[in-house]
Protein backbone atom coordinates (compact mmCIF):
# COMPACT_ATOMS: atom_id res chain seq x y z
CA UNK A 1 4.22 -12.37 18.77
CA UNK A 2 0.82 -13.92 19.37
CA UNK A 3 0.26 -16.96 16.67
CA UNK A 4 -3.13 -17.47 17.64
CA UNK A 5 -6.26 -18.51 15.62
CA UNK A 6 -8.61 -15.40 15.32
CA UNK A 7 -11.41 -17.11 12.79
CA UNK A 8 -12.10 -19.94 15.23
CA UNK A 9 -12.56 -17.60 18.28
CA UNK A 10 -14.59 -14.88 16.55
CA UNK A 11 -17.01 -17.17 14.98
CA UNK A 12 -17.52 -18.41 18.56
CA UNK A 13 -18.11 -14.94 19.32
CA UNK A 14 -20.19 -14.85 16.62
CA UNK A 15 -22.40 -17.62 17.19
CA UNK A 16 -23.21 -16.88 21.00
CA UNK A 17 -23.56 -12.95 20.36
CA UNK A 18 -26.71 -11.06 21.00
CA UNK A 19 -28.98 -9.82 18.77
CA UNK A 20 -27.27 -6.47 19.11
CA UNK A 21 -24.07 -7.65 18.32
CA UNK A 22 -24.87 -9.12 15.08
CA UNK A 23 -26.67 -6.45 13.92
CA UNK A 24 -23.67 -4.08 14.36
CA UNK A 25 -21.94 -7.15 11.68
CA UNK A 26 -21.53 -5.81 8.01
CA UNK A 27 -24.20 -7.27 6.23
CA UNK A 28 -22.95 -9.88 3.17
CA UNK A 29 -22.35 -8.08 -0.03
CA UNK A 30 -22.02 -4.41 1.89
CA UNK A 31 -18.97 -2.27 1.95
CA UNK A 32 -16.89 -1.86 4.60
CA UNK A 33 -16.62 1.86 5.83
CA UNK A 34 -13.24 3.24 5.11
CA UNK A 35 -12.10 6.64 6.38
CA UNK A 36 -9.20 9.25 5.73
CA UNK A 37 -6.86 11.28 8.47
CA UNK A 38 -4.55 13.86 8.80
CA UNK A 39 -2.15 13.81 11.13
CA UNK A 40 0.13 17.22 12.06
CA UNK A 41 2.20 19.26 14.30
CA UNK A 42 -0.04 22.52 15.74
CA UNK A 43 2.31 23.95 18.01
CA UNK A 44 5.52 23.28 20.02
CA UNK A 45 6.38 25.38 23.44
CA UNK A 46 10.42 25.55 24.01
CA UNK A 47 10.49 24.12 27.87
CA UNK A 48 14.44 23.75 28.36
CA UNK A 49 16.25 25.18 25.39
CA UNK A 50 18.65 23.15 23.42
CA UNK A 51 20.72 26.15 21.96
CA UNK A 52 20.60 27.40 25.63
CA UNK A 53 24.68 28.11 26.81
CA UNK A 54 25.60 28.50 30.43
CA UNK A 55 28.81 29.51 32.09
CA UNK A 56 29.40 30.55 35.67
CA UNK A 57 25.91 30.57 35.93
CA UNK A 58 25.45 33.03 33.11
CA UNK A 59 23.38 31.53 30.29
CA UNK A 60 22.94 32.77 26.42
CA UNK A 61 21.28 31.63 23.26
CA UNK A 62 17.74 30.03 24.81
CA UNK A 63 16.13 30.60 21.55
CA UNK A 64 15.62 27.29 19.65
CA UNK A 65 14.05 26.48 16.34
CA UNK A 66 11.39 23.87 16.49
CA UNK A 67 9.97 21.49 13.61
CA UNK A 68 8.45 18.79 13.56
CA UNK A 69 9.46 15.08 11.45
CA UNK A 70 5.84 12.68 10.71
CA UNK A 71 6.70 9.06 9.95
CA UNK A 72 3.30 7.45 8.70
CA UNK A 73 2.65 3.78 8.56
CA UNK A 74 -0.53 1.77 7.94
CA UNK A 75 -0.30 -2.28 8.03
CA UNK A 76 -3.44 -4.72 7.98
CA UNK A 77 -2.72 -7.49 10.23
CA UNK A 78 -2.10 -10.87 8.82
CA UNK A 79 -2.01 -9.57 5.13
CA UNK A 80 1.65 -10.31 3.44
CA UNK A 81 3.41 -6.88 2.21
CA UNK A 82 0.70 -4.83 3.22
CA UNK A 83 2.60 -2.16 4.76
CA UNK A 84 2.98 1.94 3.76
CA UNK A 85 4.72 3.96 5.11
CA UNK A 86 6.36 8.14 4.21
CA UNK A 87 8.42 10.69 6.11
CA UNK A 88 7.08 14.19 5.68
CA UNK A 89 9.80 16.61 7.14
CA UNK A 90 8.41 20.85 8.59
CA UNK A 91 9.39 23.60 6.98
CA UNK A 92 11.12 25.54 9.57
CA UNK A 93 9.87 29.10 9.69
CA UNK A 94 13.37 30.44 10.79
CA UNK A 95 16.37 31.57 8.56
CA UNK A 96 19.38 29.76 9.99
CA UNK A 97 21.70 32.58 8.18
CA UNK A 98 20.20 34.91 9.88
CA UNK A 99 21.22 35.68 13.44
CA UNK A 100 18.02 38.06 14.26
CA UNK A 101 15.43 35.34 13.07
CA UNK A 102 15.13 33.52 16.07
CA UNK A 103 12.43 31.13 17.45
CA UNK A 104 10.50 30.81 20.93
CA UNK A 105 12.47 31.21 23.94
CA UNK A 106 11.99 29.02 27.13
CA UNK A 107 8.77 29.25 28.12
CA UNK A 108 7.40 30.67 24.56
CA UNK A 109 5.47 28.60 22.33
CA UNK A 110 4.93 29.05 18.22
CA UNK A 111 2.27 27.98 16.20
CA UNK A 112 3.49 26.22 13.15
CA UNK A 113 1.73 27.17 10.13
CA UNK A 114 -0.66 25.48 8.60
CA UNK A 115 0.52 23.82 5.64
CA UNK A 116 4.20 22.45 5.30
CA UNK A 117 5.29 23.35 8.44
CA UNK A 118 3.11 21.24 10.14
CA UNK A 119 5.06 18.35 8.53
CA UNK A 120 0.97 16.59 7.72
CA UNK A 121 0.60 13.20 7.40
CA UNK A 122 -1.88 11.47 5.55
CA UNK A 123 -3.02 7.90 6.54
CA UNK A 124 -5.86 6.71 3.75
CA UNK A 125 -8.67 4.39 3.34
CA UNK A 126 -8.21 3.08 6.61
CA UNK A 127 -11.11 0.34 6.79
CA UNK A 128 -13.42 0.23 9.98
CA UNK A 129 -13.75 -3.16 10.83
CA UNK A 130 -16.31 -4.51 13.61
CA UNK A 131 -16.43 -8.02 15.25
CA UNK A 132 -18.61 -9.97 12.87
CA UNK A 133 -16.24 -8.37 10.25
CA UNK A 134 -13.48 -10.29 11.32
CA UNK A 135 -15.01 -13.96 10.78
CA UNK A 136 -13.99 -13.17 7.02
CA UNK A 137 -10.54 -14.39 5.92
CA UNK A 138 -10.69 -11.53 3.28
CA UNK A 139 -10.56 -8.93 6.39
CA UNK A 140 -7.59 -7.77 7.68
CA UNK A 141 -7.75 -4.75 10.84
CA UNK A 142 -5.64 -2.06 9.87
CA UNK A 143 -3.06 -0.56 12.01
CA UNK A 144 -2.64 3.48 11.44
CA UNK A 145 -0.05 5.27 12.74
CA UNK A 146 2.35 7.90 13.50
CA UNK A 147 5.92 8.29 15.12
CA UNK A 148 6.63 11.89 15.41
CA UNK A 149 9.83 13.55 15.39
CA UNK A 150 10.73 16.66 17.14
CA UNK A 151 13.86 18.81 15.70
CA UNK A 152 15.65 21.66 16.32
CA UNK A 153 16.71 23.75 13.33
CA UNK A 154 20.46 24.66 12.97
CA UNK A 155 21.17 23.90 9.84
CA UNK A 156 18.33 24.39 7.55
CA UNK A 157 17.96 23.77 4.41
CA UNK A 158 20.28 20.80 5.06
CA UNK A 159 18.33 18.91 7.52
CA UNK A 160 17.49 15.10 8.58
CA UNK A 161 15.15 14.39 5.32
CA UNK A 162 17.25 11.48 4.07
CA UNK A 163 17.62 10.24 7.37
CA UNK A 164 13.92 10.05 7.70
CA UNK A 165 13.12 8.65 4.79
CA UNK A 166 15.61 5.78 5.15
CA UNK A 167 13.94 5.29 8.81
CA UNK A 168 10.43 5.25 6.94
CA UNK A 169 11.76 2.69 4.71
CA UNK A 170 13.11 0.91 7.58
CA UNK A 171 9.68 0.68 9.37
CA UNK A 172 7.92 -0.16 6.47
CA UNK A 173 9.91 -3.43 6.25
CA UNK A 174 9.60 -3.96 9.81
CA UNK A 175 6.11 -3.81 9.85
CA UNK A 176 5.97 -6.58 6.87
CA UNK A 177 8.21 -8.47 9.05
CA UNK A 178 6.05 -8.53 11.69
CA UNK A 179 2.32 -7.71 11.91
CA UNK A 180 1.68 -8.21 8.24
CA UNK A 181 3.01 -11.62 8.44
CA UNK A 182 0.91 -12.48 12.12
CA UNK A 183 -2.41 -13.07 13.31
CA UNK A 184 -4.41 -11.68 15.80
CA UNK A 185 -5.42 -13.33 18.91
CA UNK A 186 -8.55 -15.38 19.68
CA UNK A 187 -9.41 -13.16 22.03
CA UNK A 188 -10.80 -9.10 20.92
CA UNK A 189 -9.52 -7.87 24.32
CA UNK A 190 -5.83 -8.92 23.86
CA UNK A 191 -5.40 -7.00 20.43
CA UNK A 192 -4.20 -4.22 22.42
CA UNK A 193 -1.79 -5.97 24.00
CA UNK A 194 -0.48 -8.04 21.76
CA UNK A 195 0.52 -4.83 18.84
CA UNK A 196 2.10 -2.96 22.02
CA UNK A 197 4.36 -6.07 22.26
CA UNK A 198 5.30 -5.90 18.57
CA UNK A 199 5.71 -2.12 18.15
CA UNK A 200 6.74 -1.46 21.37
CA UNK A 201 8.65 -4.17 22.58
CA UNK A 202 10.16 -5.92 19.41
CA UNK A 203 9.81 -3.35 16.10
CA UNK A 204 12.21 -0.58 16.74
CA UNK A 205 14.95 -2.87 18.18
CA UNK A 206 14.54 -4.82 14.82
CA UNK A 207 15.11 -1.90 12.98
CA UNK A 208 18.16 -0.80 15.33
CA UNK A 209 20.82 -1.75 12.65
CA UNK A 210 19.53 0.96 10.13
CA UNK A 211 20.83 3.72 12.86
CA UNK A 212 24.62 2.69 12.59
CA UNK A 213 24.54 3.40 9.25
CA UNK A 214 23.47 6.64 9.18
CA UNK A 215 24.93 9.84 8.77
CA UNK A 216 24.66 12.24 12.12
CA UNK A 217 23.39 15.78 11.05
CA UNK A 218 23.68 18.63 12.26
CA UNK A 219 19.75 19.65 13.45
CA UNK A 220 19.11 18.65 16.83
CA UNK A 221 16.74 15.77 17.79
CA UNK A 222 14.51 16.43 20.60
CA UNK A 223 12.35 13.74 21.29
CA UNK A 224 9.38 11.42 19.37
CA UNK A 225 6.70 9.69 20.35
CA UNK A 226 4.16 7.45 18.89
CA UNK A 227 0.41 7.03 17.92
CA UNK A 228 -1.45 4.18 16.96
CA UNK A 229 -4.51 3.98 15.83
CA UNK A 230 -6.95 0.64 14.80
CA UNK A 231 -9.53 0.89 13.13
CA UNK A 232 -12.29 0.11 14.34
CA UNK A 233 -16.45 0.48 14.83
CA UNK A 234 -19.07 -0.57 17.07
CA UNK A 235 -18.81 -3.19 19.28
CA UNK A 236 -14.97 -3.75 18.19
CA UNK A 237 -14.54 -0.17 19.06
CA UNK A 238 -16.39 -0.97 22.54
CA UNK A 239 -13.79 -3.62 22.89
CA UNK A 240 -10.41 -1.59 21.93
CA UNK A 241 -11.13 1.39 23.90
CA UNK A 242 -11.88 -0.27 27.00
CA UNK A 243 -8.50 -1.94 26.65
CA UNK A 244 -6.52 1.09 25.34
CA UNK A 245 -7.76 2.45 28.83
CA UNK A 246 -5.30 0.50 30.78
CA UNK A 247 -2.32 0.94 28.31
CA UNK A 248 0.49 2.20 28.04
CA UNK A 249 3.00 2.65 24.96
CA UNK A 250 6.33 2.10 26.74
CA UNK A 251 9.30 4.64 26.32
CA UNK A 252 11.93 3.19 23.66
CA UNK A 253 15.46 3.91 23.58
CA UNK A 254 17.03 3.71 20.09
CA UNK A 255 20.44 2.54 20.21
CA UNK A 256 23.31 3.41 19.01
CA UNK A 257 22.71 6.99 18.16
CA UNK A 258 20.77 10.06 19.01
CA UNK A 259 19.47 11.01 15.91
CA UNK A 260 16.23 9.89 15.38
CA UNK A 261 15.69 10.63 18.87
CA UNK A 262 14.77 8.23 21.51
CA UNK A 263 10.70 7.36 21.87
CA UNK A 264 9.47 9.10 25.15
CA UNK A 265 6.19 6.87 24.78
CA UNK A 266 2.86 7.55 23.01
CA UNK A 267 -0.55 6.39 22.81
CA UNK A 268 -2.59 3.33 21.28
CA UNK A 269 -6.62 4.27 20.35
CA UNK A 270 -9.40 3.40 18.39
CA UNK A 271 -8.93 5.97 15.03
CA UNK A 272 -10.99 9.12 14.75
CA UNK A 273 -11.01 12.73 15.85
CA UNK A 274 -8.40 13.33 18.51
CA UNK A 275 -5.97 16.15 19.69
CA UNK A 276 -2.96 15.42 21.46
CA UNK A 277 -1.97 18.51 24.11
CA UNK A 278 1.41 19.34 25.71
CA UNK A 279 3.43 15.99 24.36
CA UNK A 280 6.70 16.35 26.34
CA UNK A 281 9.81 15.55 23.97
CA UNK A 282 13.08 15.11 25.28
CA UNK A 283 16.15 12.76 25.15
CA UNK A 284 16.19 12.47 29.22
CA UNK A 285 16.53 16.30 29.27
CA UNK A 286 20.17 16.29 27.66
CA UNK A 287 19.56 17.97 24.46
CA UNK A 288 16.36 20.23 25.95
CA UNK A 289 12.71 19.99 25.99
CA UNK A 290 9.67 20.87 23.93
CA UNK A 291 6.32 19.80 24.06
CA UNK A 292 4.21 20.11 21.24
CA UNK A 293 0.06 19.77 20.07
CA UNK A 294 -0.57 17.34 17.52
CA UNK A 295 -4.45 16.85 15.46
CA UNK A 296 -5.51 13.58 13.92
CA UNK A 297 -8.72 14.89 11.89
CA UNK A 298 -10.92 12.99 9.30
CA UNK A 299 -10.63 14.31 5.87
C-alpha cells in the first residue's frame, strides 16, 4: 500500500493552482456536498444454464433461477474504523417446490422486480470531496462500493444469507485493515491506482481464511463482480475519471471454495448516475453463465 504524504503534495497543488482551481475549493466554514445511492440488480439473461443436463448429446433442465447477492461497503481513506458495510440477499421470484415455476431459459432474460428482488443497496452520505478539500486533515475521500453476487436458486428459502453476511463482516474488517488505516498518495492521479492495488490485489486474499470456514449451500454461485466508486467533484473528478479511463479492476479468484463465487472483474469511477449493461458472470463457464444490468442512482 502507498504510505505517502497527501497534505504536503496537495497544498503544493494548492499553492501553484489557477484561479479556477481554487475557486472549485470549498470555501472555509461551508459544507461539504454529500450525496445518497442505490445500487440494484435490473435484470439477468440466462447465457449457459447451470441446471442445464446433457447426455449423449441430449440436454434437459436449461431453466435456471437467477438472483442477485449486494455486498455494500463505504470506507474514508486514512480515517481509523471508518468502514460499513451490509449484505442484502434477492428474493427469488421462483417456487423451488414447484416443478412448473421455472425461470429464463438460455437465451431468455427476466426482469427482477423492483423492490426486494433487486437485492438494493444503499451507500449514504457519501461526501464529494474536490482537491482544495483535501489540504484539510479533517477530510477523508470516501470509497463507495459494491461486490455483487450472482446466484442460482435451488434451494430457496434456505439460501446463502448467512454466508453473505459473514463475507460482509469479513470485508468490513478488511477494509479497516487496510484503506482506513492508509493514506493517499501525493500525487491525485495515482489514487486510482493505488485502491486497485488494495482491493484488487491485496483485500480479498486477506479475507481468504473466512471461506474455509464456511458452510457450502446448496444455491449455485454464478459469478460477482465489483464497483467502486470515489467520491468526488470538480477538478478531483477531472482527475479520477481521466485515470479510471485506463483501468482495469483485475479478475480475482477466491480460494478455497466456490461459494461466494470467483470476481470476474468490475469497474472503478467517479460516483454518480451510472448503469451497468450485460455484466457477464461466470466461474470460467463451469457452473453456467448469466449476465445481468445493474443501476447506481442518486436518491
Amino acid at each position: 500500500m502507498h504510505r505517502l504524504n497527501l497534505r504536503r503534495g496537495v497544498a503544493a497543488i494548492a499553492i501553484l493552482a489557477t484561479a479556477g482551481l481554487m475557486a472549485a475549493c470549498t470555501p472555509p466554514g461551508s459544507s461539504i456536498p454529500k450525496a445518497s445511492y442505490t445500487f440494484k440488480a435490473i435484470s439477468a439473461k440466462n447465457v449457459s444454464s447451470n441446471d442445464k443436463t446433457c447426455l449423449f448429446g441430449i440436454c434437459s433442465g436449461a431453466t435456471d433461477e437467477p438472483y442477485p447477492i449486494n455486498i455494500g461497503f463505504t470506507v474514508k481513506i486514512g480515517k481509523a474504523n471508518s468502514a460499513t458495510a451490509q449484505a442484502v440477499v434477492g428474493e427469488q421470484e421462483w417456487d423451488w417446490f414447484n416443478p412448473f415455476d421455472q425461470g429464463p431459459g438460455e437465451g431468455s432474460s427476466y426482469t427482477f422486480t423492483a423492490g426486494a428482488q433487486q437485492a438494493p443497496v444503499t451507500l449514504s452520505n457519501i461526501q464529494l470531496l474536490d482537491v482544495g478539500d483535501l489540504a484539510s486533515s479533517s477530510n477523508h475521500l470516501t470509497v463507495a462500493g459494491v461486490w455483487a453476487w450472482a446466484y442460482e436458486g435451488d434451494t430457496d428459502p434456505v439460501g446463502p444469507g448467512g454466508m453473505a453476511t459473514t463475507i460482509a463482516n469479513a470485508v468490513q474488517a478488511a477494509l479497516n485493515a487496510t484503506l482506513a488505516a492508509g493514506t493517499l498518495p501525493n500525487d491525485p492521479n495515482q489514487i486510482v491506482s493505488m485502491i486497485l492495488g488494495v482491493i484488487g490485489s491485496n483485500l480479498f486474499p486477506t479475507i481468504g481464511s473466512f471461506f474455509a470456514g464456511l458452510v457450502p449451500w446448496g444455491d449455485d454461485p454464478i459469478g460477482s463482480r465489483m464497483y467502486i466508486g470515489l467520491g468526488v467533484r470538480g477538478t478531483l473528478k477531472g482527475i479520477i475519471d481521466t485515470a479510471v479511463a485506463g483501468a482495469t479492476f483485475p479478475s480475482v479468484a477466491i480460494p478455497v471454495v466456490s461459494s461466494p463465487p470467483d470476481i470476474n472483474g468490475g469497474q472503478i469511477f467517479s460516483i454518480g448516475n451510472r448503469s451497468f449493461t450485460d455484466q457477464a458472470m461466470t466461474n470460467g463457464g463451469v457452473q453456467g453463465q448469466h449476465n445481468y444490468d445493474y443501476q447506481l442512482a442518486k436518491i
